[in-house]
Protein backbone atom coordinates (compact mmCIF):
# COMPACT_ATOMS: atom_id res chain seq x y z
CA UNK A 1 -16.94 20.01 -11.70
CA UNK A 2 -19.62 18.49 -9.10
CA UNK A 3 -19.53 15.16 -9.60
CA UNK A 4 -20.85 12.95 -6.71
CA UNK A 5 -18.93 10.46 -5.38
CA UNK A 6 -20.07 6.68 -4.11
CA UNK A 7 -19.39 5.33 -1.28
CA UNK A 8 -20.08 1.75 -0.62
CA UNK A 9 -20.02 0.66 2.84
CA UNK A 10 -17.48 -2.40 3.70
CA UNK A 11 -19.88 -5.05 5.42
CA UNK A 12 -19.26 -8.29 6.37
CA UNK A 13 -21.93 -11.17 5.83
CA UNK A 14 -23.92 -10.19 8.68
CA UNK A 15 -23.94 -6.49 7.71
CA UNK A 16 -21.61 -5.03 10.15
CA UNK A 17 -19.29 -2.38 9.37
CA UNK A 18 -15.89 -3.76 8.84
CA UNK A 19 -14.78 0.01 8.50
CA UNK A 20 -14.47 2.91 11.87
CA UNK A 21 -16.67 5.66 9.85
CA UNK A 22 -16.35 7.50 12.99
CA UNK A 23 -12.15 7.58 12.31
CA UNK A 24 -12.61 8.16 8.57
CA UNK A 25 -15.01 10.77 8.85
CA UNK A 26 -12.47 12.55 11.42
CA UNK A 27 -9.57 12.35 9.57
CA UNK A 28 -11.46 13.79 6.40
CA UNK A 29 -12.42 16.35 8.57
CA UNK A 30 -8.56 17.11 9.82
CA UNK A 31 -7.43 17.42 7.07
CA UNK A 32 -9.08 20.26 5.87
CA UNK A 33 -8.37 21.48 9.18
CA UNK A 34 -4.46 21.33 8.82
CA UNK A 35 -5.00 23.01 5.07
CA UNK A 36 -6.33 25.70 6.45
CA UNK A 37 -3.83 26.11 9.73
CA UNK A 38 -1.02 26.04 6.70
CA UNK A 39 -2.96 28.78 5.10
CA UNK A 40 -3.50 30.73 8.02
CA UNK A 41 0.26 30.66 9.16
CA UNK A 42 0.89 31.34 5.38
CA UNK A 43 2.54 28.49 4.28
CA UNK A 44 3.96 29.28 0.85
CA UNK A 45 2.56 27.17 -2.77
CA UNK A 46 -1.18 27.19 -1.32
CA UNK A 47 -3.74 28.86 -2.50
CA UNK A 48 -6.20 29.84 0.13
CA UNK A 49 -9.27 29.64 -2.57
CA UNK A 50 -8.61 26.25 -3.81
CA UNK A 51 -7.68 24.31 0.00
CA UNK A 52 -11.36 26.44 1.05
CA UNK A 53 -12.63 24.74 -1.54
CA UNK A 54 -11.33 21.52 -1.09
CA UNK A 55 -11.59 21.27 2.61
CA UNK A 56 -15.69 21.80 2.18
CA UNK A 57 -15.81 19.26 0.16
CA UNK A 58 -13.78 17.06 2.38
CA UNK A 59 -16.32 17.71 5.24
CA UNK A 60 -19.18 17.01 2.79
CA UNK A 61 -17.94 13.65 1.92
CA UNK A 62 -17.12 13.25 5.95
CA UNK A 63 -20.98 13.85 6.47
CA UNK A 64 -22.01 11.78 3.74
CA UNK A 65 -20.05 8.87 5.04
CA UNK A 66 -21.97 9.81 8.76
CA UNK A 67 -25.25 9.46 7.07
CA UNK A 68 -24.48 6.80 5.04
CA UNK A 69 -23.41 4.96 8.27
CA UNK A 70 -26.41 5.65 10.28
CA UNK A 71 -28.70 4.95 7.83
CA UNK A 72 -26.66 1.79 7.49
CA UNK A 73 -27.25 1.50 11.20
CA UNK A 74 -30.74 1.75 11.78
CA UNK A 75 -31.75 -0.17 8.52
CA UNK A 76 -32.83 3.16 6.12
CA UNK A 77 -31.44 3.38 3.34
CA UNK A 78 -29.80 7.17 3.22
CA UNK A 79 -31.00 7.80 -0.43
């Protein structure tokens, strides 16, 4: 079940960011953290393979949106 994900970036007219990347990106990133914390303190009704899983993939789509941004940033296009 890979299936990539797009991402388009919310610009205004004169191509700035009208979204903190920076805040999403972190927020992706804590959650995964806070899955895992539950699983470590063994919260009951997870399963410690699947919120693994799902928190990597949480921090791939945080980097994604980082590179996506900086490419955005320094005109490149990030594919």
């Amino acid at each position: 079940m890979n299936r990539e994900v797009t991402l388009p970036l919310i610009v205004d007219d004169r191509g700035t960011l009208q979204v903190a990347a920076a805040d999403v990106s972190k927020l992706l990133r804590n959650v995964g953290g806070r899955w895992l914390h539950l699983v470590e303190a063994g919260q009951e009704g997870l399963d410690e393979d699947t919120v693994a899983t799902l928190t990597i993939e949480l921090a791939k789509l945080a980097d994604r949106i980082d590179v996506a941004c900086i490419a955005h940033s320094s005109g490149t296009s990030s594919d």
